[in-house]
Structures are given as structure tokens and as C-alpha cells.
PDB file of N, CA and C in Angstrom:
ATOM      1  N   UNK A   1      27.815  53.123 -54.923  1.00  0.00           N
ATOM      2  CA  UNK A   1      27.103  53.270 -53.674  1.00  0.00           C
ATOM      3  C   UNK A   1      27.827  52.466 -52.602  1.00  0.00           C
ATOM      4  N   UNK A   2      27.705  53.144 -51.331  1.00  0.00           N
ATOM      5  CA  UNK A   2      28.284  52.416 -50.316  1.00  0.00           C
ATOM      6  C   UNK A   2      27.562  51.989 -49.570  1.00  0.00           C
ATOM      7  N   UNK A   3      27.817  50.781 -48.278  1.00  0.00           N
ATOM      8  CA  UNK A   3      26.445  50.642 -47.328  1.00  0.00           C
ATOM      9  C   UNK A   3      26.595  51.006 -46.337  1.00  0.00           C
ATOM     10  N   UNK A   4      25.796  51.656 -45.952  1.00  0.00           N
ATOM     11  CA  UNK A   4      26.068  52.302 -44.344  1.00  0.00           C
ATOM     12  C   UNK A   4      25.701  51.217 -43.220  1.00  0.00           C
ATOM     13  N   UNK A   5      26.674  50.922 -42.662  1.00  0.00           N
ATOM     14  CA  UNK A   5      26.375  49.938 -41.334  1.00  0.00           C
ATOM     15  C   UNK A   5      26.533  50.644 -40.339  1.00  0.00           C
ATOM     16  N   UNK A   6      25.119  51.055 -38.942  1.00  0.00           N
ATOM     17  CA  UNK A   6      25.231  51.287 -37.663  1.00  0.00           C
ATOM     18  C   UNK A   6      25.652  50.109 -37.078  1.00  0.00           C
ATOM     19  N   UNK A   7      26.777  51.163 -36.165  1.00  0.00           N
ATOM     20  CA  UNK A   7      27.576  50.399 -35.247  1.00  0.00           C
ATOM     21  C   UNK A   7      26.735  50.339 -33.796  1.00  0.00           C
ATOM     22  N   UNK A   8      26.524  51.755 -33.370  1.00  0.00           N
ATOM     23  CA  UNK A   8      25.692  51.647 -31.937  1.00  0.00           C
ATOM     24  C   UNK A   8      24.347  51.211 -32.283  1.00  0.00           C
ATOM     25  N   UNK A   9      23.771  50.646 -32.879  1.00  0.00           N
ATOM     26  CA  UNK A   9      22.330  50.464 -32.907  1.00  0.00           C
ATOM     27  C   UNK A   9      21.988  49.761 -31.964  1.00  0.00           C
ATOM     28  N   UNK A  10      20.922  49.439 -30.962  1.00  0.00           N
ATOM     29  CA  UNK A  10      20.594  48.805 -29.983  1.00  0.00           C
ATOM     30  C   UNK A  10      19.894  47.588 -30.370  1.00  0.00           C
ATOM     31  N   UNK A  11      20.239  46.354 -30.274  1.00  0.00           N
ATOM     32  CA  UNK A  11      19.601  45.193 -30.267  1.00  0.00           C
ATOM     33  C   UNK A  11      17.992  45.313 -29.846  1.00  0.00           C
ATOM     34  N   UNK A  12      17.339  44.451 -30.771  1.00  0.00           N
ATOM     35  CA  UNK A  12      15.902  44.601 -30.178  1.00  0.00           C
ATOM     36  C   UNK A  12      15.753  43.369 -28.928  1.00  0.00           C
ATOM     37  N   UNK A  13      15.391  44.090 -27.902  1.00  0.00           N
ATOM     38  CA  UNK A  13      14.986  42.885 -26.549  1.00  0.00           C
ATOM     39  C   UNK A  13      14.317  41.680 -26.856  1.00  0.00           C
ATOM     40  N   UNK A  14      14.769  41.021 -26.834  1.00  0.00           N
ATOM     41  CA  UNK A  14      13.667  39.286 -26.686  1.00  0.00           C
ATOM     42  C   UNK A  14      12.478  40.063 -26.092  1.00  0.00           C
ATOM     43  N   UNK A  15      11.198  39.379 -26.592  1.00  0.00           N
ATOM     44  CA  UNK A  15      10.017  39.238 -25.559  1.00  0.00           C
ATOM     45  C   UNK A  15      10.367  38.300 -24.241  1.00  0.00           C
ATOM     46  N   UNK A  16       9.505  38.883 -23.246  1.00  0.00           N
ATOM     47  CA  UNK A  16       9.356  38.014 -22.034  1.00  0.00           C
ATOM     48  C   UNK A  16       9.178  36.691 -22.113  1.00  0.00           C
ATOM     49  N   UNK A  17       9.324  35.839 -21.792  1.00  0.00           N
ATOM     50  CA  UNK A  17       8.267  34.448 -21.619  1.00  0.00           C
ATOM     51  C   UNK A  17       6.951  34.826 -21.266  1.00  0.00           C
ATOM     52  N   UNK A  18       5.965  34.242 -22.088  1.00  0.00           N
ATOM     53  CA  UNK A  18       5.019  34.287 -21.760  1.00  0.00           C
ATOM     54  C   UNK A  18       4.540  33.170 -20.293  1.00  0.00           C
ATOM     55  N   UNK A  19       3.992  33.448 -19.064  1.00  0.00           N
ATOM     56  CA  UNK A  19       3.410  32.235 -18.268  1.00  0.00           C
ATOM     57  C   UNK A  19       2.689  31.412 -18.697  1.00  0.00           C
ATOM     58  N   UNK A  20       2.496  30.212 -18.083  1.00  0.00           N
ATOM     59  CA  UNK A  20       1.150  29.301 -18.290  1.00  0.00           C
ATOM     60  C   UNK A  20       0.147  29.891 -17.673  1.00  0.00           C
ATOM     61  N   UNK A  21      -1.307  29.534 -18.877  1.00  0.00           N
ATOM     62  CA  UNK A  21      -2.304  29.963 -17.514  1.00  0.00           C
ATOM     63  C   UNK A  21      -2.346  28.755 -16.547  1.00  0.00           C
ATOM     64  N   UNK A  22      -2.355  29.342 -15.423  1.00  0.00           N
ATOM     65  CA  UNK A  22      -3.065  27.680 -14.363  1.00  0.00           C
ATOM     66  C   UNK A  22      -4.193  28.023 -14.170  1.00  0.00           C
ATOM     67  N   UNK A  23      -5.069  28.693 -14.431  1.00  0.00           N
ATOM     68  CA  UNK A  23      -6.942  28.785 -14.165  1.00  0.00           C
ATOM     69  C   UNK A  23      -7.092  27.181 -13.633  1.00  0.00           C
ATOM     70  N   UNK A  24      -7.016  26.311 -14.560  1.00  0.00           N
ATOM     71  CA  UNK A  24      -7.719  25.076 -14.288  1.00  0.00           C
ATOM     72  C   UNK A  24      -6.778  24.132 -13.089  1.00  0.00           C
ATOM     73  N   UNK A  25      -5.608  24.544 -13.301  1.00  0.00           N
ATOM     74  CA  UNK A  25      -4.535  23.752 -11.882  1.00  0.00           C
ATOM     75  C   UNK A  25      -5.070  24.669 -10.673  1.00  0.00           C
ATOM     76  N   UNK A  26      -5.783  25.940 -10.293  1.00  0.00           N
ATOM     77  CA  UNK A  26      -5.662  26.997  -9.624  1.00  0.00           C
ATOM     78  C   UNK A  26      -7.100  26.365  -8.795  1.00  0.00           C
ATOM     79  N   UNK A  27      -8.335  25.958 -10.043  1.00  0.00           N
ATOM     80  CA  UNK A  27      -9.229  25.855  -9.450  1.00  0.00           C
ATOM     81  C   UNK A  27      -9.844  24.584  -9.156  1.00  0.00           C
ATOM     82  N   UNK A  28      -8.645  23.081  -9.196  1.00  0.00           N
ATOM     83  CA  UNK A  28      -8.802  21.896  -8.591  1.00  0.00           C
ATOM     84  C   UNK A  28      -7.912  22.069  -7.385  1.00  0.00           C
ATOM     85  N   UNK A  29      -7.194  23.175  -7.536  1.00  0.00           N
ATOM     86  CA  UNK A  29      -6.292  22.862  -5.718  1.00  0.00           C
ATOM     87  C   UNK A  29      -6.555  23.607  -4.609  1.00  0.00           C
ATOM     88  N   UNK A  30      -7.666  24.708  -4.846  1.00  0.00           N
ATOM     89  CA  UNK A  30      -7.926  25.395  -3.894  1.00  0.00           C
ATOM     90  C   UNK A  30      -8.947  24.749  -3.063  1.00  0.00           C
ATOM     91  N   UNK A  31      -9.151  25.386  -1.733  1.00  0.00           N
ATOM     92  CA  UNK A  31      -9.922  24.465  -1.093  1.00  0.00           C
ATOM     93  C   UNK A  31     -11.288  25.180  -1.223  1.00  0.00           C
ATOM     94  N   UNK A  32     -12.064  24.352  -1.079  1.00  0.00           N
ATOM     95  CA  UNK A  32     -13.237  24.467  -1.504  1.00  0.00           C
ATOM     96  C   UNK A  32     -14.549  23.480  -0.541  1.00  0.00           C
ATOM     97  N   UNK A  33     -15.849  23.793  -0.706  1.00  0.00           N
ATOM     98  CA  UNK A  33     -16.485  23.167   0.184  1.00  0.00           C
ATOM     99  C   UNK A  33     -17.250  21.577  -0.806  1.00  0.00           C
ATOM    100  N   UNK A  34     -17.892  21.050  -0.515  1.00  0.00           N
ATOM    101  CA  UNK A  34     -18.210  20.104  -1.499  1.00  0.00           C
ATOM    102  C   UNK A  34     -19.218  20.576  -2.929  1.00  0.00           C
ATOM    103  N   UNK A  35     -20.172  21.296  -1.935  1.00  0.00           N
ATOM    104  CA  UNK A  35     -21.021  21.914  -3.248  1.00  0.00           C
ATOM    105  C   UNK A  35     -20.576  22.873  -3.794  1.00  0.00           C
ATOM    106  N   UNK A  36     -19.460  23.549  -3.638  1.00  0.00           N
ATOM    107  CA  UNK A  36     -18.611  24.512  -4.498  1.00  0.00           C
ATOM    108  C   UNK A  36     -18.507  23.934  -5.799  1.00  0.00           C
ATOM    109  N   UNK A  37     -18.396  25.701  -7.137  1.00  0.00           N
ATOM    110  CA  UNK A  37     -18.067  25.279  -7.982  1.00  0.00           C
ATOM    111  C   UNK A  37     -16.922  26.373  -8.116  1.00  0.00           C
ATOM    112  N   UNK A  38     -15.662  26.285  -7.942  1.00  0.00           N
ATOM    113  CA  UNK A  38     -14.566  27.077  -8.681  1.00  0.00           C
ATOM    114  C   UNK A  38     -14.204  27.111 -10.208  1.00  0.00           C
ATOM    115  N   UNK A  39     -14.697  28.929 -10.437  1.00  0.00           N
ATOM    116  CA  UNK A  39     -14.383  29.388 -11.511  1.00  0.00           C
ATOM    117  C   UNK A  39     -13.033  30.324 -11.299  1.00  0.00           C
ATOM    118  N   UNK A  40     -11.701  30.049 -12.300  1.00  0.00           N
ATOM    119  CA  UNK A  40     -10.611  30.573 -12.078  1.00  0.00           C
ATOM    120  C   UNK A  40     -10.478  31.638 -13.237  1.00  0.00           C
ATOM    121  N   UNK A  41      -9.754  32.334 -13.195  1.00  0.00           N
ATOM    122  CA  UNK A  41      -9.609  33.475 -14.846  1.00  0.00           C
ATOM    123  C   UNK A  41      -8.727  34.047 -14.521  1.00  0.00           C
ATOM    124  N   UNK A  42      -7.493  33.891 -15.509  1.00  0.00           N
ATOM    125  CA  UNK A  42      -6.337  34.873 -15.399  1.00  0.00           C
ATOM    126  C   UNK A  42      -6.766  36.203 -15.610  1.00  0.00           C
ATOM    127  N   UNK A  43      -5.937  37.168 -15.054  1.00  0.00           N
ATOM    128  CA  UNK A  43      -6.190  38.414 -15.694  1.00  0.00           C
ATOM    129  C   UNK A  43      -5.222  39.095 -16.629  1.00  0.00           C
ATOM    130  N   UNK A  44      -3.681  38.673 -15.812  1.00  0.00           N
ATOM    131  CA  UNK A  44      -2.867  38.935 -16.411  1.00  0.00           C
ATOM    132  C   UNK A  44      -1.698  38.888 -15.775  1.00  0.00           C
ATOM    133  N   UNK A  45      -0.403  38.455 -16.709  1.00  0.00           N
ATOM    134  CA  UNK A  45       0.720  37.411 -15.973  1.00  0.00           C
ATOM    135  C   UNK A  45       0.496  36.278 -14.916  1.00  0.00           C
ATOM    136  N   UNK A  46       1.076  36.515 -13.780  1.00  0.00           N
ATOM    137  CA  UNK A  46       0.736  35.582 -12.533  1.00  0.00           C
ATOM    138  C   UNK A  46      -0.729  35.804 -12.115  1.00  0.00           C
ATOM    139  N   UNK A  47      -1.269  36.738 -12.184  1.00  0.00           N
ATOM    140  CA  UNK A  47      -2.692  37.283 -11.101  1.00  0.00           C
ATOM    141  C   UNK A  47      -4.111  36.212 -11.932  1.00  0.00           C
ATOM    142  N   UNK A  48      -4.845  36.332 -11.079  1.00  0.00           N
ATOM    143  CA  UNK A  48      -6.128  35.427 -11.193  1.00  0.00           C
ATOM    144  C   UNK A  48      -7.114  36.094 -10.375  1.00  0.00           C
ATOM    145  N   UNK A  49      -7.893  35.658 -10.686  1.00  0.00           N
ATOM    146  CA  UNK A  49      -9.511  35.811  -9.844  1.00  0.00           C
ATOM    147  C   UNK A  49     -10.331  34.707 -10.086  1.00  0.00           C
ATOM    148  N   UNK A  50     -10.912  34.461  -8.465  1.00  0.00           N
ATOM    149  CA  UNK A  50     -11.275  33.146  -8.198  1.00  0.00           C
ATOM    150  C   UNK A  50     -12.524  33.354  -7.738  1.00  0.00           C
ATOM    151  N   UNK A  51     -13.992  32.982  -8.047  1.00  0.00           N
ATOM    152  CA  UNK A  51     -14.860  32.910  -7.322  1.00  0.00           C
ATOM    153  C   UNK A  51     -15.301  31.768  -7.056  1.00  0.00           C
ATOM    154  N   UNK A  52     -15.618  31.414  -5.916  1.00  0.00           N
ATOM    155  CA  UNK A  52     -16.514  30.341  -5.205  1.00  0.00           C
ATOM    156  C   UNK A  52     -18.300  30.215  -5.637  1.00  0.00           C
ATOM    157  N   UNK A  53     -18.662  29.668  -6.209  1.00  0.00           N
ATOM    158  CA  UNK A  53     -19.861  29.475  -6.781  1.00  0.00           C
ATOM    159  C   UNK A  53     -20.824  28.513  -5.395  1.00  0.00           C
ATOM    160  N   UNK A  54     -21.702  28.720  -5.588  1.00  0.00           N
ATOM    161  CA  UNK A  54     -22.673  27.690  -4.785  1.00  0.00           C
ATOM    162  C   UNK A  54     -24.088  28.254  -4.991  1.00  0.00           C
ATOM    163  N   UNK A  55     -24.569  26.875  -4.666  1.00  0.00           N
ATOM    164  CA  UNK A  55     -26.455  27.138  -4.967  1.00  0.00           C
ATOM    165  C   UNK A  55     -26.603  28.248  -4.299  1.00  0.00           C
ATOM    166  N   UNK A  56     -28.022  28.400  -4.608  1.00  0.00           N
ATOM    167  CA  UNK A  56     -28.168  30.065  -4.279  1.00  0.00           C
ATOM    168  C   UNK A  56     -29.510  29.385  -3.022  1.00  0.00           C
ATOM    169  N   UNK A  57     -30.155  30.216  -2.057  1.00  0.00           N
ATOM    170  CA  UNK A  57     -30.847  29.447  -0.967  1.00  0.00           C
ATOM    171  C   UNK A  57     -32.590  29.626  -2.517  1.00  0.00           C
ATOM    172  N   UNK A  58     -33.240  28.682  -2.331  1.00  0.00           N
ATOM    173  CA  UNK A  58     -34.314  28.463  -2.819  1.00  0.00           C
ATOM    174  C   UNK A  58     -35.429  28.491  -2.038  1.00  0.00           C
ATOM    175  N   UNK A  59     -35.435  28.856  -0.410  1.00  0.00           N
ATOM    176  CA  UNK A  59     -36.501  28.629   0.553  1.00  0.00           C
ATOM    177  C   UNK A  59     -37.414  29.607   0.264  1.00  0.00           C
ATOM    178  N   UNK A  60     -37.138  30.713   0.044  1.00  0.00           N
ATOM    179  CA  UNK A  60     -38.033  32.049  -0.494  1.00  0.00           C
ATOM    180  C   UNK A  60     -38.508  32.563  -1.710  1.00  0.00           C
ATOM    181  N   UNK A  61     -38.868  31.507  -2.744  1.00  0.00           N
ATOM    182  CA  UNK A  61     -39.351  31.385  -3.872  1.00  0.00           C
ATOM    183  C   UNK A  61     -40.757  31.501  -4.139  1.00  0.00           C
ATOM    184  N   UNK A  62     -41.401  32.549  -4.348  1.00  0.00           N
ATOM    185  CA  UNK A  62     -42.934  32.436  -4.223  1.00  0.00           C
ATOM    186  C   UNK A  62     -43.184  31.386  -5.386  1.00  0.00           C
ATOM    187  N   UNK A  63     -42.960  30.644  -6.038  1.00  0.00           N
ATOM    188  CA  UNK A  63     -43.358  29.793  -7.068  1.00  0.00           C
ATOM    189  C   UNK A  63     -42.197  28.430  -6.897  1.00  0.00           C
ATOM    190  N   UNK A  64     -42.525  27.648  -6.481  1.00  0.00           N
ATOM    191  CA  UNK A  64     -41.753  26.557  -6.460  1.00  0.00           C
ATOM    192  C   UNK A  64     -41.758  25.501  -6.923  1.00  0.00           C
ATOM    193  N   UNK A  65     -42.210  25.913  -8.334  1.00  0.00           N
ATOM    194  CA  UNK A  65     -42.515  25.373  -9.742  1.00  0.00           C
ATOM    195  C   UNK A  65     -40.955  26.064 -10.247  1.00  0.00           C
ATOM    196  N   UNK A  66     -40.577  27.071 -10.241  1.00  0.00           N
ATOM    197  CA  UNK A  66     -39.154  27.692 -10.307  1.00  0.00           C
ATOM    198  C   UNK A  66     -37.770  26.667 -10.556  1.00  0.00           C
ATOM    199  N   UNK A  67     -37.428  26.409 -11.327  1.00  0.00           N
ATOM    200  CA  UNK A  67     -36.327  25.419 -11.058  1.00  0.00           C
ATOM    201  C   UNK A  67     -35.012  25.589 -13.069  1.00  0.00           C
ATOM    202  N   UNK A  68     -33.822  25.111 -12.377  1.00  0.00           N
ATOM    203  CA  UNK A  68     -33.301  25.176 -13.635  1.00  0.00           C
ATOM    204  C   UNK A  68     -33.033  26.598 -14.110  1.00  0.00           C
ATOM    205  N   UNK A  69     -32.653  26.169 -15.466  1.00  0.00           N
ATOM    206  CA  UNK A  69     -32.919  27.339 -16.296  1.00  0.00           C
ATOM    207  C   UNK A  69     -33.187  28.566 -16.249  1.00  0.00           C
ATOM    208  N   UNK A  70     -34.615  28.454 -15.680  1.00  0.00           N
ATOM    209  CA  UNK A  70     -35.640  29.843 -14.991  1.00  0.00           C
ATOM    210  C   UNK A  70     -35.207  30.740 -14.537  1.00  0.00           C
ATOM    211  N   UNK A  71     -34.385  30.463 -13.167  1.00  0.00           N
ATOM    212  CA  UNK A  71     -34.054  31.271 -12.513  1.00  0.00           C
ATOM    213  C   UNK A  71     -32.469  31.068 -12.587  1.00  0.00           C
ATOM    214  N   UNK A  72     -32.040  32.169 -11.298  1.00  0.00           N
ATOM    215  CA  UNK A  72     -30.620  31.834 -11.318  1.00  0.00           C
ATOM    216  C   UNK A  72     -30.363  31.293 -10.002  1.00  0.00           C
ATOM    217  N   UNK A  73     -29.521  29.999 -10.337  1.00  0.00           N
ATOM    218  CA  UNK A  73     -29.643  29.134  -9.287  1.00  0.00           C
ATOM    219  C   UNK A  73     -28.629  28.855  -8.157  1.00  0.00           C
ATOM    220  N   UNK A  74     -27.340  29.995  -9.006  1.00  0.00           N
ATOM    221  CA  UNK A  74     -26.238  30.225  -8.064  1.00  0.00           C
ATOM    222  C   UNK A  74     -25.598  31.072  -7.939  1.00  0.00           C
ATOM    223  N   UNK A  75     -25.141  31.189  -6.825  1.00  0.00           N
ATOM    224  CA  UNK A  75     -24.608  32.598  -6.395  1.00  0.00           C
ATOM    225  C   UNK A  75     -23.107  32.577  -5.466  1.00  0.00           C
ATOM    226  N   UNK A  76     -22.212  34.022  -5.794  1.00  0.00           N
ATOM    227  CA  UNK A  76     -20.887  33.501  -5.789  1.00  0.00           C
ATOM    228  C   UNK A  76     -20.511  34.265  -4.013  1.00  0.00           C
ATOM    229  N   UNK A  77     -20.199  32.907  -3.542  1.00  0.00           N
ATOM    230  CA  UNK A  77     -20.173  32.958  -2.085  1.00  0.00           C
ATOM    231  C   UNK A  77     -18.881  33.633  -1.147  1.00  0.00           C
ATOM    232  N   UNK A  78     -17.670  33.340  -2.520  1.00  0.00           N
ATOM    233  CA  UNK A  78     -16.148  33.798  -2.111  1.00  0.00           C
ATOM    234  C   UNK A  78     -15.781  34.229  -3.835  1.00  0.00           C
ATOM    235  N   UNK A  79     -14.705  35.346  -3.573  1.00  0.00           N
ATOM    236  CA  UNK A  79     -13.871  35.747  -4.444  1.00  0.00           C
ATOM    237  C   UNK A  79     -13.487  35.927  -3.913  1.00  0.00           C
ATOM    238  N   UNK A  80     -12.058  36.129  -4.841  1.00  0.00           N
ATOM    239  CA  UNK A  80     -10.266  36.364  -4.152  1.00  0.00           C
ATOM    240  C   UNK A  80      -9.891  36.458  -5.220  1.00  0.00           C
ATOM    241  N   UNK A  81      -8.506  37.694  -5.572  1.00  0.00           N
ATOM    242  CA  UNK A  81      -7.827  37.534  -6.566  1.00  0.00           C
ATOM    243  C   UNK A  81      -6.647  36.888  -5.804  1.00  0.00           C
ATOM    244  N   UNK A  82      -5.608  36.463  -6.497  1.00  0.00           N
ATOM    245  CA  UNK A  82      -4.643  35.350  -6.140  1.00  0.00           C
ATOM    246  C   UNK A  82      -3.713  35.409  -7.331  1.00  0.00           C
ATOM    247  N   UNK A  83      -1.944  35.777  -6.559  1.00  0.00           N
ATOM    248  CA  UNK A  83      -0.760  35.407  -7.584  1.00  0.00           C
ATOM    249  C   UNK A  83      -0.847  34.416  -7.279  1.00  0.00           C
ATOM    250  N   UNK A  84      -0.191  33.757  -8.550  1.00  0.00           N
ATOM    251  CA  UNK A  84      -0.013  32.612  -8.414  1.00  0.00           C
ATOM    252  C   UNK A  84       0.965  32.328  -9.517  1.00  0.00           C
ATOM    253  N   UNK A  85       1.895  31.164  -8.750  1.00  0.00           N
ATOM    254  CA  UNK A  85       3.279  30.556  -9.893  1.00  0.00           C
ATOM    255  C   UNK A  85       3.725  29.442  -9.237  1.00  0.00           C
ATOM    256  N   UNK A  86       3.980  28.664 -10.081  1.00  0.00           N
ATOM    257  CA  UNK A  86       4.675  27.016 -10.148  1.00  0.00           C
ATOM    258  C   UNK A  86       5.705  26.213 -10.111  1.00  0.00           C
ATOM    259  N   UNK A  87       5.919  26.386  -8.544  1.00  0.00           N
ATOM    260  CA  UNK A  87       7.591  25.558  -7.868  1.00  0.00           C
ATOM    261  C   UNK A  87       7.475  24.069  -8.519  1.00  0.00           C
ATOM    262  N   UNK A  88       8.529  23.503  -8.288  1.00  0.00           N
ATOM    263  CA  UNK A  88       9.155  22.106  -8.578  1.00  0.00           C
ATOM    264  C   UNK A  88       7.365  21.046  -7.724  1.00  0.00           C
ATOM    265  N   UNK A  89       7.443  21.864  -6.579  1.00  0.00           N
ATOM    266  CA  UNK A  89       6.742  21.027  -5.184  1.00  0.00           C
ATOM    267  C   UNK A  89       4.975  21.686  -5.589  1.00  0.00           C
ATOM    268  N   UNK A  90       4.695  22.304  -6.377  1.00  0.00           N
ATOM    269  CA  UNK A  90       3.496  22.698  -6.661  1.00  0.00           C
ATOM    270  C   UNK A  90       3.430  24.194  -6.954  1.00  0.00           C
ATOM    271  N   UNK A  91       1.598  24.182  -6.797  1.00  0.00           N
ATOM    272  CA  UNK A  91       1.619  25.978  -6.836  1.00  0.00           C
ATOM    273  C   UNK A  91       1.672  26.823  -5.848  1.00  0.00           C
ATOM    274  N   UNK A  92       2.063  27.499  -5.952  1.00  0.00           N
ATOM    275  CA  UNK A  92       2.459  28.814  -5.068  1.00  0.00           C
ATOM    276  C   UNK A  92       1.229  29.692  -5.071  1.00  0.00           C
ATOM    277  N   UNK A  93       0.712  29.950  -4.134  1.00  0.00           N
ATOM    278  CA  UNK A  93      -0.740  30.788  -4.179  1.00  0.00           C
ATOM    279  C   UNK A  93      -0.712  32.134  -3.254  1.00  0.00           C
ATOM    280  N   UNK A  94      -0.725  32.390  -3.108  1.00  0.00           N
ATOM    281  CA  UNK A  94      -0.758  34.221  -2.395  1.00  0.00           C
ATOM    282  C   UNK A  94      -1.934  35.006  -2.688  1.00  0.00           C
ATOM    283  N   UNK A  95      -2.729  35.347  -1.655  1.00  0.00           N
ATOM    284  CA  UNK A  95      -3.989  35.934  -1.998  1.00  0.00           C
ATOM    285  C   UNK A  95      -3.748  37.183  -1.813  1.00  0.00           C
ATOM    286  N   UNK A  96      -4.153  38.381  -2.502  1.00  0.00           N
ATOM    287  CA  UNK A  96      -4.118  39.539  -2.719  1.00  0.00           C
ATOM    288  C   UNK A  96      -4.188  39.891  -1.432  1.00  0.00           C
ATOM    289  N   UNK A  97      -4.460  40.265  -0.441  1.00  0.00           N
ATOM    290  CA  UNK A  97      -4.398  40.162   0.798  1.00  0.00           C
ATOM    291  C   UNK A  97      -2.709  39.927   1.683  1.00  0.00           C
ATOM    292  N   UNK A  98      -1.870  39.061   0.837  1.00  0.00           N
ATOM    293  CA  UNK A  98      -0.603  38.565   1.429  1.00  0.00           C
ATOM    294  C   UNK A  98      -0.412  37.570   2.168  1.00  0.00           C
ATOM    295  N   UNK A  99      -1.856  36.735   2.132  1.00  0.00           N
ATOM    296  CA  UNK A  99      -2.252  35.556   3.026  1.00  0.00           C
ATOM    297  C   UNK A  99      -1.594  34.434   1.788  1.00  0.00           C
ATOM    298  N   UNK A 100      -0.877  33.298   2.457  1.00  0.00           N
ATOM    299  CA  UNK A 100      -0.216  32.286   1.923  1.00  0.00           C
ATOM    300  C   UNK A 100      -1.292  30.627   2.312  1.00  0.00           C
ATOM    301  N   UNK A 101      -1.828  30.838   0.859  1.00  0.00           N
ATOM    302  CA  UNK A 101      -3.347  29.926   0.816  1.00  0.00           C
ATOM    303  C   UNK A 101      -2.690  28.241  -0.171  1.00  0.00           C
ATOM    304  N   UNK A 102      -3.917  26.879   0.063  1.00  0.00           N
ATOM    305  CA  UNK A 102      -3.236  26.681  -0.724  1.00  0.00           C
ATOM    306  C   UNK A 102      -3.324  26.589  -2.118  1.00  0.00           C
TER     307      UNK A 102
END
């Protein structure tokens, strides 16, 4: 028996690098108001989605025994999806839009 060796066979490609997620670098550097809560979530590669969380208004509660738990107590005031990737000098943020945020 002999062995057959292909000559043209095509090398299999390396995988890509996979990115880091930055969710959590994404959602201490954006700006935000004080009672904000930023929730970040990759979706996939560079891209993210960001919502701005905050209390929800409580003035129109027929029961104001209501509190906690019970109800739902917050409501999301801003979203934005956002590329995002990581120079020497920080992150690089770009809001779906083409607006250069930080």
C-alpha cells in the first residue's frame, strides 16, 4: 500500500480572536445620572445594549402600602445599543446612531 498525500489541500483558517466582553467596563464609564442603574449586555462581537434603569414615579399608586417586591419599581429611562472596543487610552464607544459618546 501506498499513502496518498494531498498537495493542494487548503489549510484550515485559525479561528478569530475572540473579544473581551466589556458589559461591566461599558457600564461604570458611561455617563449616567446619580440614581441610574446601568445594565450592559453584549450581543455580539463589539456591539452592546445599554439601558438606563431608574425608579419608576410612585405618586400615582392607589395603595401606598405598595412598596418593594410588590410592584415594579423601575423603569428603563434610556437605551442605546453601542460598539464598543479598547484603545491603549480607554474605551472607544460609538452609539448606533454614529454619535461618539463616552
Amino acid at each position: 500500500m501506498s499513502d496518498v498525500i494531498e498537495v493542494n489541500a487548503q489549510q484550515p483558517k485559525p479561528a478569530p480572536p475572540v473579544a473581551e466582553d466589556l458589559s461591566e467596563e461599558i457600564a461604570r464609564a458611561v455617563e449616567k445620572r446619580p440614581e441610574d442603574r446601568v445594565m450592559c449586555r453584549r450581543i455580539w462581537g463589539n456591539s452592546y445594549r445599554c439601558n438606563w434603569w431608574t425608579a419608576a414615579d410612585s405618586s400615582q399608586y392607589d395603595n401606598p402600602g405598595m412598596q418593594g417586591n410588590l410592584v415594579t419599581t423601575h423603569t428603563i429611562r434610556k437605551s442605546r445599543f453601542l460598539n464598543v472596543t479598547k484603545s491603549r487610552t480607554g474605551l472607544v464607544i460609538i452609539e448606533q446612531n454614529g454619535q461618539t459618546s463616552n
